[in-house]
PDB file of N, CA and C in Angstrom:
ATOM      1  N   UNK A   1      -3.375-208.618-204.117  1.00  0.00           N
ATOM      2  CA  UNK A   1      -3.141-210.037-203.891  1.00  0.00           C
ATOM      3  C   UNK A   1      -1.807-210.423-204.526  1.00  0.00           C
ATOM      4  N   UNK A   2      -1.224-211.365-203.518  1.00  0.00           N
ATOM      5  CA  UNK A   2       0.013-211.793-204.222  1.00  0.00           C
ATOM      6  C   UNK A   2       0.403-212.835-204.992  1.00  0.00           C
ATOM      7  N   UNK A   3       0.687-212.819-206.242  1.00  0.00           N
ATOM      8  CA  UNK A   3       0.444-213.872-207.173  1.00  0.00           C
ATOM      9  C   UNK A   3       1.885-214.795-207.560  1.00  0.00           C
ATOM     10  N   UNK A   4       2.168-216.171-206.998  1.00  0.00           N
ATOM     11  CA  UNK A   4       3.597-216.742-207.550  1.00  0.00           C
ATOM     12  C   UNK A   4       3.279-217.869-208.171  1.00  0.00           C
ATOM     13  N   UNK A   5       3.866-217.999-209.055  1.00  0.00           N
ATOM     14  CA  UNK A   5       4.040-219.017-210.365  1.00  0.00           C
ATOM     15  C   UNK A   5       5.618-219.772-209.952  1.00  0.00           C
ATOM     16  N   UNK A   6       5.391-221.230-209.717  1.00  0.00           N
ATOM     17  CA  UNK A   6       6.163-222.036-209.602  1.00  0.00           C
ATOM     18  C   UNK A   6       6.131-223.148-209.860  1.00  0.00           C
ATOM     19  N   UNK A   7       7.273-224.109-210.362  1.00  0.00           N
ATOM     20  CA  UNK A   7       6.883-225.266-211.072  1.00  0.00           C
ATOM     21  C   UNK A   7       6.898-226.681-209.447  1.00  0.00           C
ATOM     22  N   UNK A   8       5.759-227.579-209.770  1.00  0.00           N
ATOM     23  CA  UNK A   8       5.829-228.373-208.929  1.00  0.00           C
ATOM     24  C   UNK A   8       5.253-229.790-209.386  1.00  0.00           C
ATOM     25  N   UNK A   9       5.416-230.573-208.517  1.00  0.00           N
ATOM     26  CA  UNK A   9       5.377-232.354-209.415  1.00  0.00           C
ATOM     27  C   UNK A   9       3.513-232.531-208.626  1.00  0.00           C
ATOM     28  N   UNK A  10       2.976-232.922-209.414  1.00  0.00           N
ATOM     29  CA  UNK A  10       1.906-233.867-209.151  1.00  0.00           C
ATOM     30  C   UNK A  10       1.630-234.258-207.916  1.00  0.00           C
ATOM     31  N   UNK A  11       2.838-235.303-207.443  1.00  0.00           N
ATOM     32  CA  UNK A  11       2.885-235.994-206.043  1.00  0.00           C
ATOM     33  C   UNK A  11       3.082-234.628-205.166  1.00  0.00           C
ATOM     34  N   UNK A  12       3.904-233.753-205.111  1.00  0.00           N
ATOM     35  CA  UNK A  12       4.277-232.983-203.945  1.00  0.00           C
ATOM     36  C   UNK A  12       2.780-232.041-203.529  1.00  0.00           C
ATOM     37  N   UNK A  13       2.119-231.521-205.254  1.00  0.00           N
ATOM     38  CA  UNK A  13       0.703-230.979-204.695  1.00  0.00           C
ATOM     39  C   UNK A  13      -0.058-232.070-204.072  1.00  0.00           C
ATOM     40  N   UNK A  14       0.449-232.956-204.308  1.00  0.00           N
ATOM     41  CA  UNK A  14      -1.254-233.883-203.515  1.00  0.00           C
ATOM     42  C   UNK A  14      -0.901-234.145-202.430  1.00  0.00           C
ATOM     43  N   UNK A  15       0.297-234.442-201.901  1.00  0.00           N
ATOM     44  CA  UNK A  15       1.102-234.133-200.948  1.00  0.00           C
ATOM     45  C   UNK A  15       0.597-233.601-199.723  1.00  0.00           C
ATOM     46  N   UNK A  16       0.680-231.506-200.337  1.00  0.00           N
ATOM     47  CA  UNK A  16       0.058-231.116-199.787  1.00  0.00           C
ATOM     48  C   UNK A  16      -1.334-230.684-199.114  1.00  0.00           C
ATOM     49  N   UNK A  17      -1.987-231.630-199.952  1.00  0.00           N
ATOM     50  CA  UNK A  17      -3.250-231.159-199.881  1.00  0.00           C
ATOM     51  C   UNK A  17      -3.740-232.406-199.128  1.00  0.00           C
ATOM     52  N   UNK A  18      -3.197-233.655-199.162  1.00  0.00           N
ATOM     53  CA  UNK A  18      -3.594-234.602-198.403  1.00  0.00           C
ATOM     54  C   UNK A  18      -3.436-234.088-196.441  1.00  0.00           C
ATOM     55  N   UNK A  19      -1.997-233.543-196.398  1.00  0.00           N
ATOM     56  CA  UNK A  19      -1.762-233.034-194.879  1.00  0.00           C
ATOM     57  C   UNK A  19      -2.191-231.997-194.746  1.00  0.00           C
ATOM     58  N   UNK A  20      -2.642-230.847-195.491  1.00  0.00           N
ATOM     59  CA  UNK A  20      -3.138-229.758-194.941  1.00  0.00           C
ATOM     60  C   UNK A  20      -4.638-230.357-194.713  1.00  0.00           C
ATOM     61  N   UNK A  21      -5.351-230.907-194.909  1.00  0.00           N
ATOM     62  CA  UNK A  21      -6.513-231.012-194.969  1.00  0.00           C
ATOM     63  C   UNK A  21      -7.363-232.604-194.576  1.00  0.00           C
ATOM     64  N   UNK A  22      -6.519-233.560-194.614  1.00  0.00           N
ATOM     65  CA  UNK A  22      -7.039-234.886-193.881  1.00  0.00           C
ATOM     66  C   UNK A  22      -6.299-236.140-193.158  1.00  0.00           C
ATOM     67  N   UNK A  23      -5.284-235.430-192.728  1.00  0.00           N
ATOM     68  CA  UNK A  23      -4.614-236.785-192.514  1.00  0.00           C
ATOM     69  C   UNK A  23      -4.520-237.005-191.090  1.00  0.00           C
ATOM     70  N   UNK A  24      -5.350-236.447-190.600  1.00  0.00           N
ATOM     71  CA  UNK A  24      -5.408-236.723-189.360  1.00  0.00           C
ATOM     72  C   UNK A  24      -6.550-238.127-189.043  1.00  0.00           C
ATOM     73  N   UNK A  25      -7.981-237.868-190.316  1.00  0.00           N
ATOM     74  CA  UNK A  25      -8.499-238.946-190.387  1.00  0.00           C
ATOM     75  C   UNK A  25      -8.602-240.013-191.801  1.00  0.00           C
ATOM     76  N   UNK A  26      -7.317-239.811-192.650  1.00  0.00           N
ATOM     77  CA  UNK A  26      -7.445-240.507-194.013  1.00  0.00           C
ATOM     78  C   UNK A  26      -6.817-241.834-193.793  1.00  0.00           C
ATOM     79  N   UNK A  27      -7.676-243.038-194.304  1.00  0.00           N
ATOM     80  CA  UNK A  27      -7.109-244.329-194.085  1.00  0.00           C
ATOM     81  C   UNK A  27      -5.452-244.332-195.031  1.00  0.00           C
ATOM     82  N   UNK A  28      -5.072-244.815-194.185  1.00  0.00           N
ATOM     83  CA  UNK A  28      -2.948-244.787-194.340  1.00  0.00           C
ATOM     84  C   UNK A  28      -3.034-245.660-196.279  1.00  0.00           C
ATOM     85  N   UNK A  29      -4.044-246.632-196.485  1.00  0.00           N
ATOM     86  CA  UNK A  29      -4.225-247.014-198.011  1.00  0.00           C
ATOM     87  C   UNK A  29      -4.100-245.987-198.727  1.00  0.00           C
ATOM     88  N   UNK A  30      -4.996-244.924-198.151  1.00  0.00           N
ATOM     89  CA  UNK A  30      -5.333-243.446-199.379  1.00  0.00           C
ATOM     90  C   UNK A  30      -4.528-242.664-198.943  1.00  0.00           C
ATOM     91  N   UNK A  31      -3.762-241.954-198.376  1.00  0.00           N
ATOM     92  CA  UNK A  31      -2.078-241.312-198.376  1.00  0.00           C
ATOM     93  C   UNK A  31      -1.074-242.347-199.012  1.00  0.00           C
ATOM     94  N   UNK A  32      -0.776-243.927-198.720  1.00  0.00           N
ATOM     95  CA  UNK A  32      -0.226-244.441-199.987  1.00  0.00           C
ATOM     96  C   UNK A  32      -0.310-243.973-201.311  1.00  0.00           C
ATOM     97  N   UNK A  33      -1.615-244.134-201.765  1.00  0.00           N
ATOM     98  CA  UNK A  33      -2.032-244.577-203.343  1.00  0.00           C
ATOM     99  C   UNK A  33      -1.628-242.994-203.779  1.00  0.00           C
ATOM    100  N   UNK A  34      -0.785-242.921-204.844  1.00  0.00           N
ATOM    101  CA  UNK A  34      -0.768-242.239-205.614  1.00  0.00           C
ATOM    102  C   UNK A  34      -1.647-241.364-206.574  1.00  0.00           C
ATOM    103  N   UNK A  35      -2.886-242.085-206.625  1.00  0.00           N
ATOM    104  CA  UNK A  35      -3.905-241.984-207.519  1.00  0.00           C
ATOM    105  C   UNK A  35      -5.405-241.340-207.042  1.00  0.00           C
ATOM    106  N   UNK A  36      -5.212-241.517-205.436  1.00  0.00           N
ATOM    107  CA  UNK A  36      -6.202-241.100-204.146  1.00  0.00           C
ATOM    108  C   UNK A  36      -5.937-239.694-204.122  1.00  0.00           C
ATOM    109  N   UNK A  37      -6.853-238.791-204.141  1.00  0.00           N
ATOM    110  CA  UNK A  37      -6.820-237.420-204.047  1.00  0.00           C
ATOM    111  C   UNK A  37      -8.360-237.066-203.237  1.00  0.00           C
ATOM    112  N   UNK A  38      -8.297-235.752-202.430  1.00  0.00           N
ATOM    113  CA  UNK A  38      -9.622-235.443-201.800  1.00  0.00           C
ATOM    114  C   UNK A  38     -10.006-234.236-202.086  1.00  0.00           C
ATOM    115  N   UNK A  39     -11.242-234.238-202.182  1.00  0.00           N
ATOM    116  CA  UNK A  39     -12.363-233.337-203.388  1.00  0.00           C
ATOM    117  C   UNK A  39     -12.882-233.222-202.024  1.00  0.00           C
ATOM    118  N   UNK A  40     -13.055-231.457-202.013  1.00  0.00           N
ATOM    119  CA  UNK A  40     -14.295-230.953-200.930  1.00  0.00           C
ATOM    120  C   UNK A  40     -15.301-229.884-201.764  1.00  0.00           C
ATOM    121  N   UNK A  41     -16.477-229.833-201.050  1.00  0.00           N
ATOM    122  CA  UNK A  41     -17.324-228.901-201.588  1.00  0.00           C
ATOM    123  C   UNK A  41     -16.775-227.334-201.993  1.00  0.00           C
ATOM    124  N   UNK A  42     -17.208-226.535-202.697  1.00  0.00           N
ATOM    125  CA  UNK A  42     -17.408-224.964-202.474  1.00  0.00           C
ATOM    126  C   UNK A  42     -17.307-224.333-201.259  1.00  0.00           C
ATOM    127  N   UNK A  43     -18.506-224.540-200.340  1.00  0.00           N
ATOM    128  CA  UNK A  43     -18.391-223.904-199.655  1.00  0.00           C
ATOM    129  C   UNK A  43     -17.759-223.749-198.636  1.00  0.00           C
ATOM    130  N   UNK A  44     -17.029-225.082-198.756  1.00  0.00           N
ATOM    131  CA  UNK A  44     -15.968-225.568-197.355  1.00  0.00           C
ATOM    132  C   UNK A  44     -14.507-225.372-197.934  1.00  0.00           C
ATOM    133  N   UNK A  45     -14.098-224.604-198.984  1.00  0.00           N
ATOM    134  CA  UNK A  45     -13.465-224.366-199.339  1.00  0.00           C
ATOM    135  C   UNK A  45     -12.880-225.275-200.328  1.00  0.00           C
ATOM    136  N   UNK A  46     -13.228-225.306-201.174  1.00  0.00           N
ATOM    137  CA  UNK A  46     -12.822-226.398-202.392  1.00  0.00           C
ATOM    138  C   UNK A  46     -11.766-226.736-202.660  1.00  0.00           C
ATOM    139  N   UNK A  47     -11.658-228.239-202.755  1.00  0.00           N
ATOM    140  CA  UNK A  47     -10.808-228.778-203.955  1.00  0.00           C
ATOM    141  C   UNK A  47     -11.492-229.712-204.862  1.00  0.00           C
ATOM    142  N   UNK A  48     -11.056-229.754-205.925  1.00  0.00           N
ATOM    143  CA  UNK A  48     -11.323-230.294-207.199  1.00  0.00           C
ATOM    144  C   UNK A  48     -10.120-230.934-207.591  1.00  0.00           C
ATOM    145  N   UNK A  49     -10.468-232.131-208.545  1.00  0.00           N
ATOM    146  CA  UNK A  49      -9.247-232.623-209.694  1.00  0.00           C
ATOM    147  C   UNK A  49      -9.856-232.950-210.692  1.00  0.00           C
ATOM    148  N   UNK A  50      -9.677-231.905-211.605  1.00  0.00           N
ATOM    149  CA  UNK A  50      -9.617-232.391-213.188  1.00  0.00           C
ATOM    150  C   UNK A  50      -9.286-233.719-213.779  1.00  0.00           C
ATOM    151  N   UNK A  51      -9.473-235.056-213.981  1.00  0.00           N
ATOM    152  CA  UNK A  51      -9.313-235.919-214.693  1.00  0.00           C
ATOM    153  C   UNK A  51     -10.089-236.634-215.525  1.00  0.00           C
ATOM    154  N   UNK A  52      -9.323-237.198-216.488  1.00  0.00           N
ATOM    155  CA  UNK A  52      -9.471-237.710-217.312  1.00  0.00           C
ATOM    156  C   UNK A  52     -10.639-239.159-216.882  1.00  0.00           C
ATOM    157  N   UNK A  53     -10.012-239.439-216.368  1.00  0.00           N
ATOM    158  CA  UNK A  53     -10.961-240.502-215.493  1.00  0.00           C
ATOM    159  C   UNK A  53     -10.678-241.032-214.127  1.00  0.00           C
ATOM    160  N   UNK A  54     -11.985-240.392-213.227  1.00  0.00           N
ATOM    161  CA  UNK A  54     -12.133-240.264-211.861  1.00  0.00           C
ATOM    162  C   UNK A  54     -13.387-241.166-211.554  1.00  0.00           C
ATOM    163  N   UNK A  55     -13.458-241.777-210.162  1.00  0.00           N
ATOM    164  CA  UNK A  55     -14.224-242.639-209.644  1.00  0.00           C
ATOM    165  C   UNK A  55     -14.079-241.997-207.795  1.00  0.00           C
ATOM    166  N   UNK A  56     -15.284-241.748-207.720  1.00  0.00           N
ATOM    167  CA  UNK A  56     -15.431-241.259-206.307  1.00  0.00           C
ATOM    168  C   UNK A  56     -15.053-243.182-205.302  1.00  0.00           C
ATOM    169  N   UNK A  57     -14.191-242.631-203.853  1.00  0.00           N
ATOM    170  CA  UNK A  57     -14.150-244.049-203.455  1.00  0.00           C
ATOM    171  C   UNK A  57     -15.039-244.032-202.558  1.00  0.00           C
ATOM    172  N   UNK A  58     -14.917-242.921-201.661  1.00  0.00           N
ATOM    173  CA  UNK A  58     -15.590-243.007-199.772  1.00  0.00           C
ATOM    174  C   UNK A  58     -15.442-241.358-199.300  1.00  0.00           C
ATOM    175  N   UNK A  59     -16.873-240.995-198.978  1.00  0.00           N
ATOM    176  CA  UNK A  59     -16.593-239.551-197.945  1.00  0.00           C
ATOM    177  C   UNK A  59     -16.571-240.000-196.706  1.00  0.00           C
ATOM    178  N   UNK A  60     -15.845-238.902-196.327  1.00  0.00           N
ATOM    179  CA  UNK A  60     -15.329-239.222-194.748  1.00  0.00           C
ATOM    180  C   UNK A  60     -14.997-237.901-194.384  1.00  0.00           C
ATOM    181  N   UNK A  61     -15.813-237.199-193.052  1.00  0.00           N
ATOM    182  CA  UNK A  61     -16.214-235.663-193.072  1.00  0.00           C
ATOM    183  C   UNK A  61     -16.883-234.913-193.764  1.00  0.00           C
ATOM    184  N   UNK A  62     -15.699-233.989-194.301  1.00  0.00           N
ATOM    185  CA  UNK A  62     -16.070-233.563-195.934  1.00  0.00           C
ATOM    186  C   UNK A  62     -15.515-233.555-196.832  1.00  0.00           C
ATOM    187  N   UNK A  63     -14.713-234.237-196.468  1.00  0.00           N
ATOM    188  CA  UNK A  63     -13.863-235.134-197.840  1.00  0.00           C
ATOM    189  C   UNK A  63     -14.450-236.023-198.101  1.00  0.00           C
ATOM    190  N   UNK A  64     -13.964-236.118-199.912  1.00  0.00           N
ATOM    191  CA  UNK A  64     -14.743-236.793-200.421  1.00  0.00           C
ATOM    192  C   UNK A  64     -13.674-237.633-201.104  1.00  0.00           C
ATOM    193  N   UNK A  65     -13.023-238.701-201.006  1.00  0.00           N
ATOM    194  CA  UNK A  65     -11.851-239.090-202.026  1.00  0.00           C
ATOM    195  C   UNK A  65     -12.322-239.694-203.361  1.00  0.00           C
ATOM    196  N   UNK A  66     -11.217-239.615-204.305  1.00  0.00           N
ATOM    197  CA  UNK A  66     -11.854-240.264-205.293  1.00  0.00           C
ATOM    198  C   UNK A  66     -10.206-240.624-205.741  1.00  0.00           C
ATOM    199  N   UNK A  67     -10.129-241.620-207.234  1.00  0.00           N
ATOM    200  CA  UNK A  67      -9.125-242.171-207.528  1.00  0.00           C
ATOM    201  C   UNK A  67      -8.992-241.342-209.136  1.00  0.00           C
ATOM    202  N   UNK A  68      -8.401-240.898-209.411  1.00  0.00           N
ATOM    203  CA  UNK A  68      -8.189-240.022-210.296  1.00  0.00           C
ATOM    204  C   UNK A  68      -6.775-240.263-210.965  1.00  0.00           C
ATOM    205  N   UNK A  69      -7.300-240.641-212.465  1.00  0.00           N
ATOM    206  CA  UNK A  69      -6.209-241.530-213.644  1.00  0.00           C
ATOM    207  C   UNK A  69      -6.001-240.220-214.362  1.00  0.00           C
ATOM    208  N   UNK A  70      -4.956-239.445-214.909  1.00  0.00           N
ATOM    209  CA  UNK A  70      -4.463-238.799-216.311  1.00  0.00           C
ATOM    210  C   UNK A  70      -5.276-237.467-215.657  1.00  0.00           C
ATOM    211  N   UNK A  71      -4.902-237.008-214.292  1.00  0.00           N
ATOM    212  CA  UNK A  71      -5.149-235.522-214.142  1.00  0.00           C
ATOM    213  C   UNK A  71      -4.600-234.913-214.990  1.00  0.00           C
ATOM    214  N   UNK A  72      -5.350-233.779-214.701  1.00  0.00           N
ATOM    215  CA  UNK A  72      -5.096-232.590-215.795  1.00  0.00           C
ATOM    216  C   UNK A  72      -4.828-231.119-215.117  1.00  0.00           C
ATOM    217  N   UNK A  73      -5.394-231.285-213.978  1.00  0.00           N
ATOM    218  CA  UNK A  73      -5.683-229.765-212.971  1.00  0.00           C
ATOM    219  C   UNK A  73      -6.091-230.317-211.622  1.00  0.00           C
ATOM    220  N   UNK A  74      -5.452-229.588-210.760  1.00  0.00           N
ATOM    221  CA  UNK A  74      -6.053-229.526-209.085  1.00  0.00           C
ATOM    222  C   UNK A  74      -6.401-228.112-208.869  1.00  0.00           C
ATOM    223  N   UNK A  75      -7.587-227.934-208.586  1.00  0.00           N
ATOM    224  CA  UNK A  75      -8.018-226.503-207.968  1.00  0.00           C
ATOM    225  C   UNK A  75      -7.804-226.439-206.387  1.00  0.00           C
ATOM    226  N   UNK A  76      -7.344-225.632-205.765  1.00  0.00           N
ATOM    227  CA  UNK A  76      -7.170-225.832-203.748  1.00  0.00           C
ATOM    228  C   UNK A  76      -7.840-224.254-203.655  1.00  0.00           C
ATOM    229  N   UNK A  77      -8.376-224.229-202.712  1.00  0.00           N
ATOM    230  CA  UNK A  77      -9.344-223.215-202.090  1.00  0.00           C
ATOM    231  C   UNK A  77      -9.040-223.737-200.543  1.00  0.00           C
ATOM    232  N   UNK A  78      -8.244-222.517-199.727  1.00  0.00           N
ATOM    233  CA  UNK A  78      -8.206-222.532-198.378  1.00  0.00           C
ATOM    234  C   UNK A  78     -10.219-222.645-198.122  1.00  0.00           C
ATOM    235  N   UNK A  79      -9.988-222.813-196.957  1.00  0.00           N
ATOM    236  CA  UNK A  79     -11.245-222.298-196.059  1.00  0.00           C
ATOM    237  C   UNK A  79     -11.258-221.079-195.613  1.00  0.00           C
ATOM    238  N   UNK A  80     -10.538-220.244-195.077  1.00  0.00           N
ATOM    239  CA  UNK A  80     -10.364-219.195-194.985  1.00  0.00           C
ATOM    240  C   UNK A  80     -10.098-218.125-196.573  1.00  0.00           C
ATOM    241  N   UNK A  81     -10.244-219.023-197.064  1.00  0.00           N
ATOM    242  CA  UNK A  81     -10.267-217.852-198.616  1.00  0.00           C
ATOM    243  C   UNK A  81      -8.967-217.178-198.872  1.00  0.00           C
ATOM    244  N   UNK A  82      -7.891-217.216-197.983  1.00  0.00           N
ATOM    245  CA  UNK A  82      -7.000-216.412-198.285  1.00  0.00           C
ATOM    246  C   UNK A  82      -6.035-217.169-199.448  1.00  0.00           C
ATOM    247  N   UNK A  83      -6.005-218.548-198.955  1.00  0.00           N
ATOM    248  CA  UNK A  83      -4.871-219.599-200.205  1.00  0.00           C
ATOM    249  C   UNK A  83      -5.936-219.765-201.427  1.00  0.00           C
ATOM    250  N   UNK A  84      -5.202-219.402-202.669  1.00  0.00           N
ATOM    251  CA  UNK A  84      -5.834-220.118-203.770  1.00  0.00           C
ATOM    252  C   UNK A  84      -4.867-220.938-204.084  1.00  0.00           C
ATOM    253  N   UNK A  85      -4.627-222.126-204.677  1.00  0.00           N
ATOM    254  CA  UNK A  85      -3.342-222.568-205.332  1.00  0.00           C
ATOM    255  C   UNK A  85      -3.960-223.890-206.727  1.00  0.00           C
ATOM    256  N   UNK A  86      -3.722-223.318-207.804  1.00  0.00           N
ATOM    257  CA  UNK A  86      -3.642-224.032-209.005  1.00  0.00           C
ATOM    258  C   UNK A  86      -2.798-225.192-209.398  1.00  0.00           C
ATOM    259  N   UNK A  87      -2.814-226.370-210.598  1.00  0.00           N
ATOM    260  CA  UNK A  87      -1.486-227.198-210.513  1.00  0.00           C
ATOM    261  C   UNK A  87      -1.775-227.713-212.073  1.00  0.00           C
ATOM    262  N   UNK A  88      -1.497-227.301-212.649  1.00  0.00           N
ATOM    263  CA  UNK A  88      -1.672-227.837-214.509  1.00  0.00           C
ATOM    264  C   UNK A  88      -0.578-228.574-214.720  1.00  0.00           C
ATOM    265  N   UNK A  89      -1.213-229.579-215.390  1.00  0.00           N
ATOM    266  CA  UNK A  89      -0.358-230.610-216.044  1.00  0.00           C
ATOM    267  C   UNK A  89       0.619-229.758-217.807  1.00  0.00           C
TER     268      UNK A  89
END
């Protein structure tokens, strides 16, 4: 497996994880907000965010958004298992 370590901002991971994964149906409010991030199960290939203090808002599919103050970590899990990608504060 191929492993790269690179530095990246907060906004650009959520970024990506907002268009790889919902923006075809995410209300245009929650791609605004800075603070809006989407949490999916395990088995659908996870994401997670570590924070400090999080409040789930609305699922929609299998996303699940929530508003997330003083992250700490984003976990991303393709669906296909092949992407892992980490993001530490």
């Amino acid at each position: 497996m191929v492993q790269i370590d690179t530095p990246a901002s907060m906004e650009s991971f959520r970024t990506f994880i907002m268009v790889s994964t919902c923006s075809s149906f995410a209300p245009q409010s929650y791609a605004d907000d800075t603070e809006v991030f989407p949490e999916r199960e395990e088995n659908l290939g996870s994401i997670y965010v570590e924070a400090a203090d999080k409040v789930t808002l609305k699922k929609i599919r299998d996303i699940t958004f929530v508003n997330a103050r003083d992250v700490l970590g984003i976990i991303y899990n393709s669906r296909s298992g092949n992407t892992k990608l980490n993001w530490r504060q």
